[in-house]
PDB file of N, CA and C in Angstrom:
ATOM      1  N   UNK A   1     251.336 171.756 157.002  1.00  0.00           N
ATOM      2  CA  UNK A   1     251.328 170.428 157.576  1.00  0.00           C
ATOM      3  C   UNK A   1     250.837 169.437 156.528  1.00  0.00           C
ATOM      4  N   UNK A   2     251.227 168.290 156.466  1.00  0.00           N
ATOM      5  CA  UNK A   2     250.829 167.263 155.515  1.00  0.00           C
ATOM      6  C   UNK A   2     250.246 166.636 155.985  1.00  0.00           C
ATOM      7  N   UNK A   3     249.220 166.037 155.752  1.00  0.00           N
ATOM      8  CA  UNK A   3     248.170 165.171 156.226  1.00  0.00           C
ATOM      9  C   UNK A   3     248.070 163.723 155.256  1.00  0.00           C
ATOM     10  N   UNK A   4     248.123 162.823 156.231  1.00  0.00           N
ATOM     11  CA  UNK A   4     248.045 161.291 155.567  1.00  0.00           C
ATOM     12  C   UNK A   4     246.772 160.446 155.577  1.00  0.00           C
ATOM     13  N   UNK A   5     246.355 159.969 155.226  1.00  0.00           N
ATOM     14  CA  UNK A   5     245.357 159.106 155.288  1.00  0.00           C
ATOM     15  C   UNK A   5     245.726 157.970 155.497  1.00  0.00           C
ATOM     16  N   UNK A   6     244.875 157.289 155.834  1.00  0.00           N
ATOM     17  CA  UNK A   6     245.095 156.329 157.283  1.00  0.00           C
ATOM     18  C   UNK A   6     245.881 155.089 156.272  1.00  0.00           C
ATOM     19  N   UNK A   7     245.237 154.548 155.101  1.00  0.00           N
ATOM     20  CA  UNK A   7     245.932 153.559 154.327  1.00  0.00           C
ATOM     21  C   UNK A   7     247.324 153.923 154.204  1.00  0.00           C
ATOM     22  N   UNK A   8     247.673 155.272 153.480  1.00  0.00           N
ATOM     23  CA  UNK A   8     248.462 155.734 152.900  1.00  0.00           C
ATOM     24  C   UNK A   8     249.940 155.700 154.738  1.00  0.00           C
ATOM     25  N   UNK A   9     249.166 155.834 155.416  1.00  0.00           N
ATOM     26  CA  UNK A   9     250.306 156.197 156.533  1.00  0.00           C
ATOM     27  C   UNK A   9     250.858 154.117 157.066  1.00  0.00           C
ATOM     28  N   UNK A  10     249.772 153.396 156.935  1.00  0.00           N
ATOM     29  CA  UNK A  10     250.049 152.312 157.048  1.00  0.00           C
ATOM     30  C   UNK A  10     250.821 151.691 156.196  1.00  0.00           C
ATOM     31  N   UNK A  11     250.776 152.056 154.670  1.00  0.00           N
ATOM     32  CA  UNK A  11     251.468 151.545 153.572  1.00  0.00           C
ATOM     33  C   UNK A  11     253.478 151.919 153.851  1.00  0.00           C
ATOM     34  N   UNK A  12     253.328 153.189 154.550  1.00  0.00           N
ATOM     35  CA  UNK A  12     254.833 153.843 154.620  1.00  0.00           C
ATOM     36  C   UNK A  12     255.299 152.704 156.165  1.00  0.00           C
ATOM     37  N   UNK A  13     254.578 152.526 156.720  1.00  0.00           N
ATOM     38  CA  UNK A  13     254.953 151.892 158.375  1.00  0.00           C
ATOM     39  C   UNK A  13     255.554 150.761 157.601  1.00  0.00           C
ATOM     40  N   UNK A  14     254.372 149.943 157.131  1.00  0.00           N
ATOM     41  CA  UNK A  14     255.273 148.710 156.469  1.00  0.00           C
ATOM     42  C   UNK A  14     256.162 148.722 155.984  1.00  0.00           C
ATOM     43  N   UNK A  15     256.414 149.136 154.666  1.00  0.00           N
ATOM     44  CA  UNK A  15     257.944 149.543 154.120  1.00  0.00           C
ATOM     45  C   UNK A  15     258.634 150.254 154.806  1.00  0.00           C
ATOM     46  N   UNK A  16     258.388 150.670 155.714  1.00  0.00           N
ATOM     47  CA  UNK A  16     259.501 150.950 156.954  1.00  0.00           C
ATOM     48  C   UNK A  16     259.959 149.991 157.784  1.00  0.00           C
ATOM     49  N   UNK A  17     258.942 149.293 158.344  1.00  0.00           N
ATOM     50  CA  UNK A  17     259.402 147.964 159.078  1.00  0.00           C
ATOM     51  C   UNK A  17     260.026 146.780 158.139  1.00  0.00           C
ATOM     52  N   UNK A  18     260.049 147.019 156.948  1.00  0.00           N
ATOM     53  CA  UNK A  18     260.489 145.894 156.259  1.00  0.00           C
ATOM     54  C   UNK A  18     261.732 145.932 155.608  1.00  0.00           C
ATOM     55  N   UNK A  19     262.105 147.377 155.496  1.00  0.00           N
ATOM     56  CA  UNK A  19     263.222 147.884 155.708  1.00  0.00           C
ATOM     57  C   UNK A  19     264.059 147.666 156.305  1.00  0.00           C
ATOM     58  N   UNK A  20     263.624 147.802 157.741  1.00  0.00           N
ATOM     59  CA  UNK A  20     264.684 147.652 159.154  1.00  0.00           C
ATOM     60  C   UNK A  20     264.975 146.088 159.425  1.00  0.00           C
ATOM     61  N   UNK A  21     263.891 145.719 158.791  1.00  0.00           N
ATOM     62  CA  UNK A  21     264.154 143.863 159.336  1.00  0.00           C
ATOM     63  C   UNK A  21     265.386 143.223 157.743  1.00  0.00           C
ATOM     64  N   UNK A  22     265.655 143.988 156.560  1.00  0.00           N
ATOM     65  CA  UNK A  22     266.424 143.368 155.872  1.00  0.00           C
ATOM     66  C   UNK A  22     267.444 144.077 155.954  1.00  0.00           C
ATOM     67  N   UNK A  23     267.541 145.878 156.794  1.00  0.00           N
ATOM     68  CA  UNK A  23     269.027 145.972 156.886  1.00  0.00           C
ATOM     69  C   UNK A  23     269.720 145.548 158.142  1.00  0.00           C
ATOM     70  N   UNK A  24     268.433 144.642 159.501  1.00  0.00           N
ATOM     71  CA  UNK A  24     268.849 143.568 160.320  1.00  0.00           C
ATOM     72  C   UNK A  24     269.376 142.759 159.564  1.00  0.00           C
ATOM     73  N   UNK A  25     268.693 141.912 158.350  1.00  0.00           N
ATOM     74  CA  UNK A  25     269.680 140.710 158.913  1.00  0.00           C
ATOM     75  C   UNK A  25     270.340 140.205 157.152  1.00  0.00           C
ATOM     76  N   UNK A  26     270.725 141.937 156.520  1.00  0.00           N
ATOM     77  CA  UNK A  26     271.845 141.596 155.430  1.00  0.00           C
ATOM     78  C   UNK A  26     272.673 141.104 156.074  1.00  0.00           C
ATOM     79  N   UNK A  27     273.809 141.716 156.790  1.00  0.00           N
ATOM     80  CA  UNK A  27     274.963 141.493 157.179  1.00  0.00           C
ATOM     81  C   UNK A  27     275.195 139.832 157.861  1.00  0.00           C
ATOM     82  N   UNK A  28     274.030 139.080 158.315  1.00  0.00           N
ATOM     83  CA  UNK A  28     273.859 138.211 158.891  1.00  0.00           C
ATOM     84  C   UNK A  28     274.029 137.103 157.514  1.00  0.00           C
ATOM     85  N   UNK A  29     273.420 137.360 156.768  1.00  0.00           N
ATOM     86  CA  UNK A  29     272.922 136.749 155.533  1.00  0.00           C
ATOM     87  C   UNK A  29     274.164 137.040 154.816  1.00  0.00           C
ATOM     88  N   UNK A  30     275.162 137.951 154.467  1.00  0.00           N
ATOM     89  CA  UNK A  30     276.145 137.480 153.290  1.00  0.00           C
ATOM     90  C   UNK A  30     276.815 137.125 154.271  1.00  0.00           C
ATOM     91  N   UNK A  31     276.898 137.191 155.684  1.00  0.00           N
ATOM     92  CA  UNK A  31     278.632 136.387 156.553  1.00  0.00           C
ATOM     93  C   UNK A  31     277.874 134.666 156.079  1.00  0.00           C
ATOM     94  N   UNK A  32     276.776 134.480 156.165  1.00  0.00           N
ATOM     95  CA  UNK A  32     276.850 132.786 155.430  1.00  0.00           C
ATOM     96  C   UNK A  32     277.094 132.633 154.758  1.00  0.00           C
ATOM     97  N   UNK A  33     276.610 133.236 153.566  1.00  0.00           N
ATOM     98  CA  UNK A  33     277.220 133.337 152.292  1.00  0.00           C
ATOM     99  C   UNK A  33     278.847 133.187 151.639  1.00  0.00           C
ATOM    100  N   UNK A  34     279.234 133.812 152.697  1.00  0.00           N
ATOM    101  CA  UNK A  34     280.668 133.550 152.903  1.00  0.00           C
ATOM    102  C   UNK A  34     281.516 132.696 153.058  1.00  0.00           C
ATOM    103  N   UNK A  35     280.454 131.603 154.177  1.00  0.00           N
ATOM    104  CA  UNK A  35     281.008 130.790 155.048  1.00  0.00           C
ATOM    105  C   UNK A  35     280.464 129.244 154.227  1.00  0.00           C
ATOM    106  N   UNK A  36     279.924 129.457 153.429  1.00  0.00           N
ATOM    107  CA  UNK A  36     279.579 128.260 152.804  1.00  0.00           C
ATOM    108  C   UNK A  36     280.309 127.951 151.557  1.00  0.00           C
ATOM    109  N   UNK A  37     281.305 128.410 151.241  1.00  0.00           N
ATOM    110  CA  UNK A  37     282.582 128.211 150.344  1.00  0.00           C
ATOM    111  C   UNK A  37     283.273 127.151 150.759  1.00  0.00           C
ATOM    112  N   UNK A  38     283.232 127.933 152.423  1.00  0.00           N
ATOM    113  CA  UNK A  38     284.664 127.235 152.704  1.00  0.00           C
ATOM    114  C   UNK A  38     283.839 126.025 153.977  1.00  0.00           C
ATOM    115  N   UNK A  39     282.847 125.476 153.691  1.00  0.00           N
ATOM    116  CA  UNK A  39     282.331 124.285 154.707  1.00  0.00           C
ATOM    117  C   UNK A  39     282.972 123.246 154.377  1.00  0.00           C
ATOM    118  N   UNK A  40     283.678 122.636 155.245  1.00  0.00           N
ATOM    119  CA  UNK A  40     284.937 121.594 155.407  1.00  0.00           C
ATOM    120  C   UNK A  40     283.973 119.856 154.174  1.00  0.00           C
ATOM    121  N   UNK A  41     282.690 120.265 154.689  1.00  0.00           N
ATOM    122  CA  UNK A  41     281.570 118.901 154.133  1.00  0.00           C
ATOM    123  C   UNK A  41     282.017 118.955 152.422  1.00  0.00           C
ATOM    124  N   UNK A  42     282.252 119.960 151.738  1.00  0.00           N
ATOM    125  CA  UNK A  42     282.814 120.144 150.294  1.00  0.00           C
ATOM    126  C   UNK A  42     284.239 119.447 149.964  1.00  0.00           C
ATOM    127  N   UNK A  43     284.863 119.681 150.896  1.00  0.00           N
ATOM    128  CA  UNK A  43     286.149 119.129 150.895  1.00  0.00           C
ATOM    129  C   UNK A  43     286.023 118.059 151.059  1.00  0.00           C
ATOM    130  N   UNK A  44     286.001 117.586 152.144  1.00  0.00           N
ATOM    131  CA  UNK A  44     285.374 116.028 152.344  1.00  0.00           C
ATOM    132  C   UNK A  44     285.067 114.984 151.024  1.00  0.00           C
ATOM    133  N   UNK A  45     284.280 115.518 150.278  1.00  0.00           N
ATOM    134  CA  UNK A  45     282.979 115.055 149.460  1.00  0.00           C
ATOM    135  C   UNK A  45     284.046 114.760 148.302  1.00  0.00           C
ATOM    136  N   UNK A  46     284.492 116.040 148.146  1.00  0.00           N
ATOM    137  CA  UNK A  46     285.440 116.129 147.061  1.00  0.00           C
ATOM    138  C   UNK A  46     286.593 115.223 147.132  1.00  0.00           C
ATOM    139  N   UNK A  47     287.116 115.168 147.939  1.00  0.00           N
ATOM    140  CA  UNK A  47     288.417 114.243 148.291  1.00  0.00           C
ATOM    141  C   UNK A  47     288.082 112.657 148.315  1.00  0.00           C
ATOM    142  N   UNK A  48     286.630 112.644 148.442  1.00  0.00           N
ATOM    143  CA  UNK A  48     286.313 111.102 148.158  1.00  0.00           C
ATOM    144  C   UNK A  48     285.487 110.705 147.068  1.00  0.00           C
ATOM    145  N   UNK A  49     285.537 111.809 146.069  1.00  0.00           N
ATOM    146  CA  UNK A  49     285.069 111.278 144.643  1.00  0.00           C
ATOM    147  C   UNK A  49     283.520 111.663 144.304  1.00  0.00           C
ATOM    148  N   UNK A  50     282.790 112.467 145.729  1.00  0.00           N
ATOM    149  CA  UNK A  50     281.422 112.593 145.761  1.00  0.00           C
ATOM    150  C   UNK A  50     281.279 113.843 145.336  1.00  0.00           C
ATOM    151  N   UNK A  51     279.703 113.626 144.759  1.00  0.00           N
ATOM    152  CA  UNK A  51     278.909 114.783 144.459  1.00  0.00           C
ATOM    153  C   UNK A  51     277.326 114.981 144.824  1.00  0.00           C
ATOM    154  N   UNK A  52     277.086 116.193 145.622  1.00  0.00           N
ATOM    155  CA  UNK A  52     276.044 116.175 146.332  1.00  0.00           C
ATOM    156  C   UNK A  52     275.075 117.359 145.326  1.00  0.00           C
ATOM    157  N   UNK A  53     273.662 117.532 145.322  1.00  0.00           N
ATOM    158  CA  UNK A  53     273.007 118.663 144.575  1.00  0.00           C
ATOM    159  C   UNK A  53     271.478 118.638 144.816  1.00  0.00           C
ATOM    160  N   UNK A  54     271.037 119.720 144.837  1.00  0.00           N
ATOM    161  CA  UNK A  54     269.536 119.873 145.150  1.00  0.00           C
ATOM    162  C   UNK A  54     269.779 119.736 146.848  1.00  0.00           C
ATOM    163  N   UNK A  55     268.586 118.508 146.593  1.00  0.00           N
ATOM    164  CA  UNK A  55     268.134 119.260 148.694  1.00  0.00           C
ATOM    165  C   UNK A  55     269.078 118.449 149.185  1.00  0.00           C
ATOM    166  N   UNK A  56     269.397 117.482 149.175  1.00  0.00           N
ATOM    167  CA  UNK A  56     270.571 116.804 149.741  1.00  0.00           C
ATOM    168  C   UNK A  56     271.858 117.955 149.818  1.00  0.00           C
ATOM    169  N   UNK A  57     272.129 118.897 148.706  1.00  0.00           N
ATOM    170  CA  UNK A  57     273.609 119.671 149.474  1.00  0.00           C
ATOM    171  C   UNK A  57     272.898 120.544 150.138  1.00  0.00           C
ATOM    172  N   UNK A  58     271.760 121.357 150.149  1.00  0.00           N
ATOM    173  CA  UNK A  58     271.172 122.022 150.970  1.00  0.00           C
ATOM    174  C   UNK A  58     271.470 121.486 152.852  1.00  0.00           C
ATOM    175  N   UNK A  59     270.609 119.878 152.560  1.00  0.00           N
ATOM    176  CA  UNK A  59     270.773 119.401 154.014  1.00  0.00           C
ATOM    177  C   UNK A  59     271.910 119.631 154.433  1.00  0.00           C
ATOM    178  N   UNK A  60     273.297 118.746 153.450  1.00  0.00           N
ATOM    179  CA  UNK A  60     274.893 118.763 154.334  1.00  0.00           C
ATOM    180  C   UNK A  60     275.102 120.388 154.340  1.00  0.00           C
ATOM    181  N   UNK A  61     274.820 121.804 153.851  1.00  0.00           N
ATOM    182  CA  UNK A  61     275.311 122.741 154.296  1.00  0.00           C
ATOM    183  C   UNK A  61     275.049 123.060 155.563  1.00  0.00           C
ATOM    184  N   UNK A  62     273.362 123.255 155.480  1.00  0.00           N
ATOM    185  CA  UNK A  62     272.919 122.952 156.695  1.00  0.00           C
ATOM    186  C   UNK A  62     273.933 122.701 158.178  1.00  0.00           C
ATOM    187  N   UNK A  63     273.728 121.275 157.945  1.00  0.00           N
ATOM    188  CA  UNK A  63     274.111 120.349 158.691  1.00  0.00           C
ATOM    189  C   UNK A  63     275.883 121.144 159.145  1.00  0.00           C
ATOM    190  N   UNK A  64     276.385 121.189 158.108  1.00  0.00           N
ATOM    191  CA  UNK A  64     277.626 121.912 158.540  1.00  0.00           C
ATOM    192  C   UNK A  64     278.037 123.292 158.872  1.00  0.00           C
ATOM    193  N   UNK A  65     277.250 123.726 158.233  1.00  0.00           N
ATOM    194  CA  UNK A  65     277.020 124.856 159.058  1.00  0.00           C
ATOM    195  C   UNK A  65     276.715 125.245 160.180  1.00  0.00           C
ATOM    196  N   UNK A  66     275.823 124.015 160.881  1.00  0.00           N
ATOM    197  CA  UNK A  66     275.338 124.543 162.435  1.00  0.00           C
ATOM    198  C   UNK A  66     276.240 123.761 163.344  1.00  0.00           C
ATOM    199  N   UNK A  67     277.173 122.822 162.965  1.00  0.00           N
ATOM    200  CA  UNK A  67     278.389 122.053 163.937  1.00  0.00           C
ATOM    201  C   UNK A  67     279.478 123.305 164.112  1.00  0.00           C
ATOM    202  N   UNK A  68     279.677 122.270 165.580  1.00  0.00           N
ATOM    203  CA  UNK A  68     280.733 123.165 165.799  1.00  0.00           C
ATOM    204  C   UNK A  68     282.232 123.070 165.741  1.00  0.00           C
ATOM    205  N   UNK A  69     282.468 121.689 164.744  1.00  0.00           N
ATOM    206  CA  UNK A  69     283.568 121.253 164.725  1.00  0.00           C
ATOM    207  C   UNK A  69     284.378 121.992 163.685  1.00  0.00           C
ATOM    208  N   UNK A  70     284.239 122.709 162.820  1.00  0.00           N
ATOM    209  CA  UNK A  70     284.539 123.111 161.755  1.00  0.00           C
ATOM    210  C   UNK A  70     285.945 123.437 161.734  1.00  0.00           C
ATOM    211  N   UNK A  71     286.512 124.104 162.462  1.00  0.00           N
ATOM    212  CA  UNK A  71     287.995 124.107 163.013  1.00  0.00           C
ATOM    213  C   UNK A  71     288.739 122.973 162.927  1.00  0.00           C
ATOM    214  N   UNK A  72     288.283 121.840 163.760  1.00  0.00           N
ATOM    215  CA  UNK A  72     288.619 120.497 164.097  1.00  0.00           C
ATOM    216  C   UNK A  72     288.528 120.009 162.508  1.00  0.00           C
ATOM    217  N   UNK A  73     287.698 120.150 161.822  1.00  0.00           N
ATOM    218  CA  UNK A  73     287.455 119.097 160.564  1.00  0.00           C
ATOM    219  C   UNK A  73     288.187 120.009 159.615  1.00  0.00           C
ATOM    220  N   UNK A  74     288.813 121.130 159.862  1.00  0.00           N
ATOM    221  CA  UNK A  74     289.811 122.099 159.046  1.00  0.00           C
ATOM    222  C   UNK A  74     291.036 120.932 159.232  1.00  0.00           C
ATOM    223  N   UNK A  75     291.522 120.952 160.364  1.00  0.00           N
ATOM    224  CA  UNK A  75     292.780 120.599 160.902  1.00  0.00           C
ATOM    225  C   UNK A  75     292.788 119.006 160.305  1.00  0.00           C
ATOM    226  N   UNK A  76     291.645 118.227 159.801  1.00  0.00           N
ATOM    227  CA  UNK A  76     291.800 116.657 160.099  1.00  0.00           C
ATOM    228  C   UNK A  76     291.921 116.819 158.242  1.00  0.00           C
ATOM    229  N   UNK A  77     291.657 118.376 157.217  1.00  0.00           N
ATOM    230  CA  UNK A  77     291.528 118.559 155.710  1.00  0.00           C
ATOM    231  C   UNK A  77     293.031 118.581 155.746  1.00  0.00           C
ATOM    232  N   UNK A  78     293.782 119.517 156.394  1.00  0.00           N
ATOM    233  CA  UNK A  78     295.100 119.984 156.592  1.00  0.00           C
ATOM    234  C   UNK A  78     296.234 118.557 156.695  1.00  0.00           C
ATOM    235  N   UNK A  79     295.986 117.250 157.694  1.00  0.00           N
ATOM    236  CA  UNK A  79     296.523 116.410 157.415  1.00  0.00           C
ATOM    237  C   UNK A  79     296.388 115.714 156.685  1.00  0.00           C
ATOM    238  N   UNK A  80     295.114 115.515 155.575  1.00  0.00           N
ATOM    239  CA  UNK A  80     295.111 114.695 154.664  1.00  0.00           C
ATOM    240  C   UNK A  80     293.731 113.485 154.539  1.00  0.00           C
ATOM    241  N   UNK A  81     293.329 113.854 155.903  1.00  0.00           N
ATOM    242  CA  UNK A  81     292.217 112.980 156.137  1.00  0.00           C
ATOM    243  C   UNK A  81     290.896 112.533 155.123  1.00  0.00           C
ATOM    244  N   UNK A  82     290.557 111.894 155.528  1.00  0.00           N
ATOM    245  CA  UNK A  82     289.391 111.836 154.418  1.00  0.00           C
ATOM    246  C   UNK A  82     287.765 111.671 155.369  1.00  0.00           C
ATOM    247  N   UNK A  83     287.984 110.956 156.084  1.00  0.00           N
ATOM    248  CA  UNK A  83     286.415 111.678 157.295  1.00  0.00           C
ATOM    249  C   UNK A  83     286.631 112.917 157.921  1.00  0.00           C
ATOM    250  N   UNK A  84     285.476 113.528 157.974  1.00  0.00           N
ATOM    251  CA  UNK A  84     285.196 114.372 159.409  1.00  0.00           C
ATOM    252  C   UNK A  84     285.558 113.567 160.599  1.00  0.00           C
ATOM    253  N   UNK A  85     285.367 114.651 161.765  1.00  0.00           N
ATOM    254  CA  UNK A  85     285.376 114.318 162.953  1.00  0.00           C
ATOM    255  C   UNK A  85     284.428 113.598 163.526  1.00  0.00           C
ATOM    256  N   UNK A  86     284.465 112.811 164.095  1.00  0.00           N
ATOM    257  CA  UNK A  86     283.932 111.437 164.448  1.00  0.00           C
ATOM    258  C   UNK A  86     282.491 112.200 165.334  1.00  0.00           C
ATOM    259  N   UNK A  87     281.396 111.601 164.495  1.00  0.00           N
ATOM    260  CA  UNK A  87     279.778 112.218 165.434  1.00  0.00           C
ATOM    261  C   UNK A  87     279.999 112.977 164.384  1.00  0.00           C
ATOM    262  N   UNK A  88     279.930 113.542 163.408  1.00  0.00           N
ATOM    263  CA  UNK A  88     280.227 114.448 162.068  1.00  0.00           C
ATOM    264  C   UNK A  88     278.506 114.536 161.710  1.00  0.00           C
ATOM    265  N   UNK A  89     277.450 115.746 161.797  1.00  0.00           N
ATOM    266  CA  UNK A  89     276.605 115.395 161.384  1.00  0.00           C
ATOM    267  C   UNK A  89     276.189 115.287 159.792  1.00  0.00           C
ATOM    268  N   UNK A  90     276.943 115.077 159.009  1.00  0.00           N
ATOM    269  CA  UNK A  90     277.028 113.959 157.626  1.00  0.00           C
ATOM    270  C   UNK A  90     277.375 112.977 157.726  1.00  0.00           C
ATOM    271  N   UNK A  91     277.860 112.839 158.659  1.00  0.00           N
ATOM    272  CA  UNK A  91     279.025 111.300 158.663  1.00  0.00           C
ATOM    273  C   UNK A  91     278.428 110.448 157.612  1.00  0.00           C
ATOM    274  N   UNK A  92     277.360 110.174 157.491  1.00  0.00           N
ATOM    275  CA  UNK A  92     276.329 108.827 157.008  1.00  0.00           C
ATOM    276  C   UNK A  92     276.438 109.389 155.428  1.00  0.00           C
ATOM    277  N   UNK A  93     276.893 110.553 155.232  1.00  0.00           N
ATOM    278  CA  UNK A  93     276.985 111.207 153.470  1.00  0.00           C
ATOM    279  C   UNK A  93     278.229 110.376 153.026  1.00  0.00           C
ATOM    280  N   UNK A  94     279.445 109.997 153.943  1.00  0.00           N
ATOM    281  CA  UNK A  94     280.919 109.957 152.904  1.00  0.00           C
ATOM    282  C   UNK A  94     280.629 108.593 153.257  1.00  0.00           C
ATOM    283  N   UNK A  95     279.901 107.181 154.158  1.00  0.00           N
ATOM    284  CA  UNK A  95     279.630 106.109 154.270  1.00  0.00           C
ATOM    285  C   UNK A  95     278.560 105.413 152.924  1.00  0.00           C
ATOM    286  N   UNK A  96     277.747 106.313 152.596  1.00  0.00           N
ATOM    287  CA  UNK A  96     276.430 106.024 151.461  1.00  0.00           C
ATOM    288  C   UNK A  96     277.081 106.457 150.153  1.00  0.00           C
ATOM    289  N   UNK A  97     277.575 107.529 149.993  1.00  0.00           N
ATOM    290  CA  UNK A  97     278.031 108.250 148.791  1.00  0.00           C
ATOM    291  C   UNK A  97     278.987 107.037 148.037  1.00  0.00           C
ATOM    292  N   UNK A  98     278.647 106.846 146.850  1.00  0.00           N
ATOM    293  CA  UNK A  98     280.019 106.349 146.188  1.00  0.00           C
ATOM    294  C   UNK A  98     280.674 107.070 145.183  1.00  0.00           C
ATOM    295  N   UNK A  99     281.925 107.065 144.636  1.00  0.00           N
ATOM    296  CA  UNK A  99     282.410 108.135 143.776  1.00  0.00           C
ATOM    297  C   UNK A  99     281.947 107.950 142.523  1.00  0.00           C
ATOM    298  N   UNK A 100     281.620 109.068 142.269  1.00  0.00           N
ATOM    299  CA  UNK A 100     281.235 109.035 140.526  1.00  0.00           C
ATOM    300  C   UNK A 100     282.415 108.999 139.469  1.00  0.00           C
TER     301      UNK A 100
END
């Protein structure tokens, strides 16, 4: 029988629990990763001459990332548009931004 000592058995719990909580939430973590290529707010930005960096593109990923229009603001890239969908939470980015 192997016998642990009490630090030594606490040290393995942790790296066990810390384990289970990052092979929870890999899979969670690269599908964003994924999904932040293709956030419609890049397109946008791009099509009107802007450039966002540091915490400001942080915020618009953010920000676009948690709307739920993303579909809708696909379809408005697809015709040619140059805003998001109206209530867009950047909206106030392609109004302030001027092109560089």
């Amino acid at each position: 029988m192997i016998s642990l000592e009490t630090g030594t058995f606490i040290l393995i719990l942790l790296a066990s629990a810390l384990l289970g909580a990052l092979i929870a939430v890999l899979p969670a973590w690269r599908s964003l990763m994924a999904i932040r290529a293709e956030l419609p707010v890049w397109a946008f930005l791009r099509r009107g001459g802007a450039v966002l960096e540091g915490g400001d593109a942080l915020q618009a990923e953010l920000r676009c990332g948690m709307c739920g229009a993303r579909a809708q603001c696909a379809r408005l890239l697809a015709a040619g548009e140059q805003q998001p969908v109206p209530g867009c939470l950047n909206s106030e980015l392609f109004h302030e931004r001027q092109p560089l």
